[in-house]
C-alpha atoms as a PDB file:
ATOM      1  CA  UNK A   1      12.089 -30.067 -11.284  1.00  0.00           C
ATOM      2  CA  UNK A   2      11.571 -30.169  -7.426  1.00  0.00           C
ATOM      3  CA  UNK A   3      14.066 -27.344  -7.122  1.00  0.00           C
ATOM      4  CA  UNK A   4      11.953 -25.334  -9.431  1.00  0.00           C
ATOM      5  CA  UNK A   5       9.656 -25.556  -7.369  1.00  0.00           C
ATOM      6  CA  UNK A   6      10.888 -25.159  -4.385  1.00  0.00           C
ATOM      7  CA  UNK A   7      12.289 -21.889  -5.838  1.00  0.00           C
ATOM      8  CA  UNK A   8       8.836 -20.826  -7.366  1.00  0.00           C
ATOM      9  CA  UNK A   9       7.693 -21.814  -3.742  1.00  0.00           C
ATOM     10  CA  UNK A  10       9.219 -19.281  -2.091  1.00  0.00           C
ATOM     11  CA  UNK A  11       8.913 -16.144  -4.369  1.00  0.00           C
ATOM     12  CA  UNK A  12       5.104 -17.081  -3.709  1.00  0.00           C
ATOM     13  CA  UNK A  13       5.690 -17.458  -0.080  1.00  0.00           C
ATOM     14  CA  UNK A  14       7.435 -13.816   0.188  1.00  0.00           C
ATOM     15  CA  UNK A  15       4.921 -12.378  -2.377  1.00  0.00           C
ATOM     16  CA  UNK A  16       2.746 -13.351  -0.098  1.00  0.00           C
ATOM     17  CA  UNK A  17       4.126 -12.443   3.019  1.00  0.00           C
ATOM     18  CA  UNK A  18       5.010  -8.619   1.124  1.00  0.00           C
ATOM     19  CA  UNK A  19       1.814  -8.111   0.370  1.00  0.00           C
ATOM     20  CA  UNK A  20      -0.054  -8.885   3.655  1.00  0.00           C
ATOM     21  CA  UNK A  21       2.640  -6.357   5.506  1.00  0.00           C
ATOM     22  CA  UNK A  22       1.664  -3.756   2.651  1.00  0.00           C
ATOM     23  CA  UNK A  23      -2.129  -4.134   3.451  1.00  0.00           C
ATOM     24  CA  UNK A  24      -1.350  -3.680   7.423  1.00  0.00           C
ATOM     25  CA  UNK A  25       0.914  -0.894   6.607  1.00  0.00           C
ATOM     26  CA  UNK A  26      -1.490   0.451   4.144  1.00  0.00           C
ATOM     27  CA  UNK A  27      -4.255   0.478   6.952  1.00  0.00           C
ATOM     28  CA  UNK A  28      -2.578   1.769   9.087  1.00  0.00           C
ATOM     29  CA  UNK A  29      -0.653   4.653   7.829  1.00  0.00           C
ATOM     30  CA  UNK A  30      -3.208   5.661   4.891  1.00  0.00           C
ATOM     31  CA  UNK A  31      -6.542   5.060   6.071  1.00  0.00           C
ATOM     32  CA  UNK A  32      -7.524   2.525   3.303  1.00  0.00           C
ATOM     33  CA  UNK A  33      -8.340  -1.288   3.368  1.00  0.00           C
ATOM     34  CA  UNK A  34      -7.906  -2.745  -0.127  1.00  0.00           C
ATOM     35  CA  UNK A  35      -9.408  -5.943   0.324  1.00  0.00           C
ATOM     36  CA  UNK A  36      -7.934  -7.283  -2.698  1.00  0.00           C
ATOM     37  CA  UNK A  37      -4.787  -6.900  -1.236  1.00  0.00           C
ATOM     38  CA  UNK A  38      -5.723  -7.886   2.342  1.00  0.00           C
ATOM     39  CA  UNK A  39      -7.060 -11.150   0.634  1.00  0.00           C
ATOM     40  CA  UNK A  40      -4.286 -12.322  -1.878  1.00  0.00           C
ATOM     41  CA  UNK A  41      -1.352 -11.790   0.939  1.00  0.00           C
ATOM     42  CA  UNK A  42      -2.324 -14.863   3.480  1.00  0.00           C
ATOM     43  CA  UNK A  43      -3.525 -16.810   0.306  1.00  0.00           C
ATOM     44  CA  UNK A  44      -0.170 -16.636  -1.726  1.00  0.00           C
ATOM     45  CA  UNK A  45       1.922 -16.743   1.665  1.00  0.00           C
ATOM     46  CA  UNK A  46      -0.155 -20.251   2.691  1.00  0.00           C
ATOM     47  CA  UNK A  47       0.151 -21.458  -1.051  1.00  0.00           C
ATOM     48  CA  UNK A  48       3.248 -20.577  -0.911  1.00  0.00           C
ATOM     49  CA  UNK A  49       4.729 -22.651   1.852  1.00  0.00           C
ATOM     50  CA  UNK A  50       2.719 -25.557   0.717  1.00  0.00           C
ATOM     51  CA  UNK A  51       4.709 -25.739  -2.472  1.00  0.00           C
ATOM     52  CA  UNK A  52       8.004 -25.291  -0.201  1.00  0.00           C
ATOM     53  CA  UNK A  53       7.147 -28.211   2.044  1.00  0.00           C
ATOM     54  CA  UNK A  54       5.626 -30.490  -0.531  1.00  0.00           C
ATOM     55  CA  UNK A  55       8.812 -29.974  -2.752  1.00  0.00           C
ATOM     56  CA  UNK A  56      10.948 -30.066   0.254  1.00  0.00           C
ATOM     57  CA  UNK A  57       9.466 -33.693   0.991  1.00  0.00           C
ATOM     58  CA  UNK A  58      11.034 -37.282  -1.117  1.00  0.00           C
ATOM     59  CA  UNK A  59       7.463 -38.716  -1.804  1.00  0.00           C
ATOM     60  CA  UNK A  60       4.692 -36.220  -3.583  1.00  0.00           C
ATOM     61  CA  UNK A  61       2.137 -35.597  -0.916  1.00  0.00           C
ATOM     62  CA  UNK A  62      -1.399 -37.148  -1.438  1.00  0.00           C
ATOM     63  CA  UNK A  63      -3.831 -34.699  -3.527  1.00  0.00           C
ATOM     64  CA  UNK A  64      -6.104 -34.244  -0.310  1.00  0.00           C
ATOM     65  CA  UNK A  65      -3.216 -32.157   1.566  1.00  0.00           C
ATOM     66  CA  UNK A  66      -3.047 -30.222  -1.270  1.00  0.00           C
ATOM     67  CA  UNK A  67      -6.908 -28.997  -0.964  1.00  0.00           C
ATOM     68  CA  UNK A  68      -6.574 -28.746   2.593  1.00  0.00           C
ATOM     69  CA  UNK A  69      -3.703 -26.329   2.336  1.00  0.00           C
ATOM     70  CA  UNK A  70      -6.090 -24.372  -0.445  1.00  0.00           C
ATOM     71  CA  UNK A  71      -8.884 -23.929   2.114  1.00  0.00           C
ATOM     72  CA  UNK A  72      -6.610 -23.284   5.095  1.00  0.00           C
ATOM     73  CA  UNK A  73      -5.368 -20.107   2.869  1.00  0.00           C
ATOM     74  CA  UNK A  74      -9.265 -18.724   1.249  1.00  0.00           C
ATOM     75  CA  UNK A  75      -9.752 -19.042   4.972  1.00  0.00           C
ATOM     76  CA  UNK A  76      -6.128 -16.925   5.934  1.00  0.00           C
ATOM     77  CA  UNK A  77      -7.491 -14.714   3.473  1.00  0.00           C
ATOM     78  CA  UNK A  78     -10.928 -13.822   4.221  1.00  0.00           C
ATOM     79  CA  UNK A  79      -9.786 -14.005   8.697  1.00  0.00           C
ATOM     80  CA  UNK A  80      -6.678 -11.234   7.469  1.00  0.00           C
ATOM     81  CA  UNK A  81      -9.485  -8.972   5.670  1.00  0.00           C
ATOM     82  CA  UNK A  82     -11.736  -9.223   8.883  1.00  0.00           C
ATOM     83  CA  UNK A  83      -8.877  -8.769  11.396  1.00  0.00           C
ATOM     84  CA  UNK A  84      -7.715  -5.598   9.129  1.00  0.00           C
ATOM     85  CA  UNK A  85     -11.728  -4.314   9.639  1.00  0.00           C
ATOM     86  CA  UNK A  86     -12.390  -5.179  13.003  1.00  0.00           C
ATOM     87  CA  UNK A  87      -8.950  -3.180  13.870  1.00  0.00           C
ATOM     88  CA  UNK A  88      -9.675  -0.079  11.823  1.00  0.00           C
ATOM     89  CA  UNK A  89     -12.695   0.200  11.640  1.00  0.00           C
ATOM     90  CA  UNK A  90     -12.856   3.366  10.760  1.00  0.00           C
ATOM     91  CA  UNK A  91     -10.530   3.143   7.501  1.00  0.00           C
ATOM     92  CA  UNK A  92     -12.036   3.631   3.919  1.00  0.00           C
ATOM     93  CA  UNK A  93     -12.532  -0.072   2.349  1.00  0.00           C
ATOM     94  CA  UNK A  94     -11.304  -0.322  -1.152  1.00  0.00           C
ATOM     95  CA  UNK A  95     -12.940  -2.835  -2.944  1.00  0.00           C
ATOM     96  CA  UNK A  96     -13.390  -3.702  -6.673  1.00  0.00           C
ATOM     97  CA  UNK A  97     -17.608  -5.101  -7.695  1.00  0.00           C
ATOM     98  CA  UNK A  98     -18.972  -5.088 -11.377  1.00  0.00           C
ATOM     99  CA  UNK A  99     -22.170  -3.562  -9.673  1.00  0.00           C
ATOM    100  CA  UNK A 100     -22.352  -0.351 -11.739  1.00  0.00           C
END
């Protein structure tokens, strides 16, 4: 079971670490910051390498490392979005609201 994980630990951690190149990229060459995008790449790439570690370890980690790791990547997530807007700040942000 821990090599599952492992496993599923790593497609995360590259899923991750895909999409936060395609949001730079994206910025950069297009014009357009899809926050969405900018968000979910440092969030699955810090998820990600928690589930590496934690299944790389003998003894399962306590719970608290666990919600640490969580936080540490909403806050990856929401520093990537404001790094990709403070460096282009001129590109069109694409973001999804249900304010209609």
């Amino acid at each position: 079971m821990k090599i599952l994980l492992f496993i599923l630990g790593l497609v995360i951690a590259v899923l991750g670490l895909g999409l936060t190149i395609s949001s730079w990229y994206v910025a950069d060459s297009e014009g357009r910051i899809v926050d969405g995008l900018a968000y979910a790449g440092p969030l699955l790439l810090i998820i990600g390498l928690w589930r590496v570690l934690s299944s790389a370890t003998a003894a399962t980690p306590p719970a608290i490392f666990r919600i640490i790791a969580v936080g540490i990547g909403f806050a990856a997530g929401f520093g990537n979005t404001a790094a990709l807007k403070a460096v282009f700040p001129g590109d069109q942000i694409i973001s999804t609201n249900s304010t209609h």
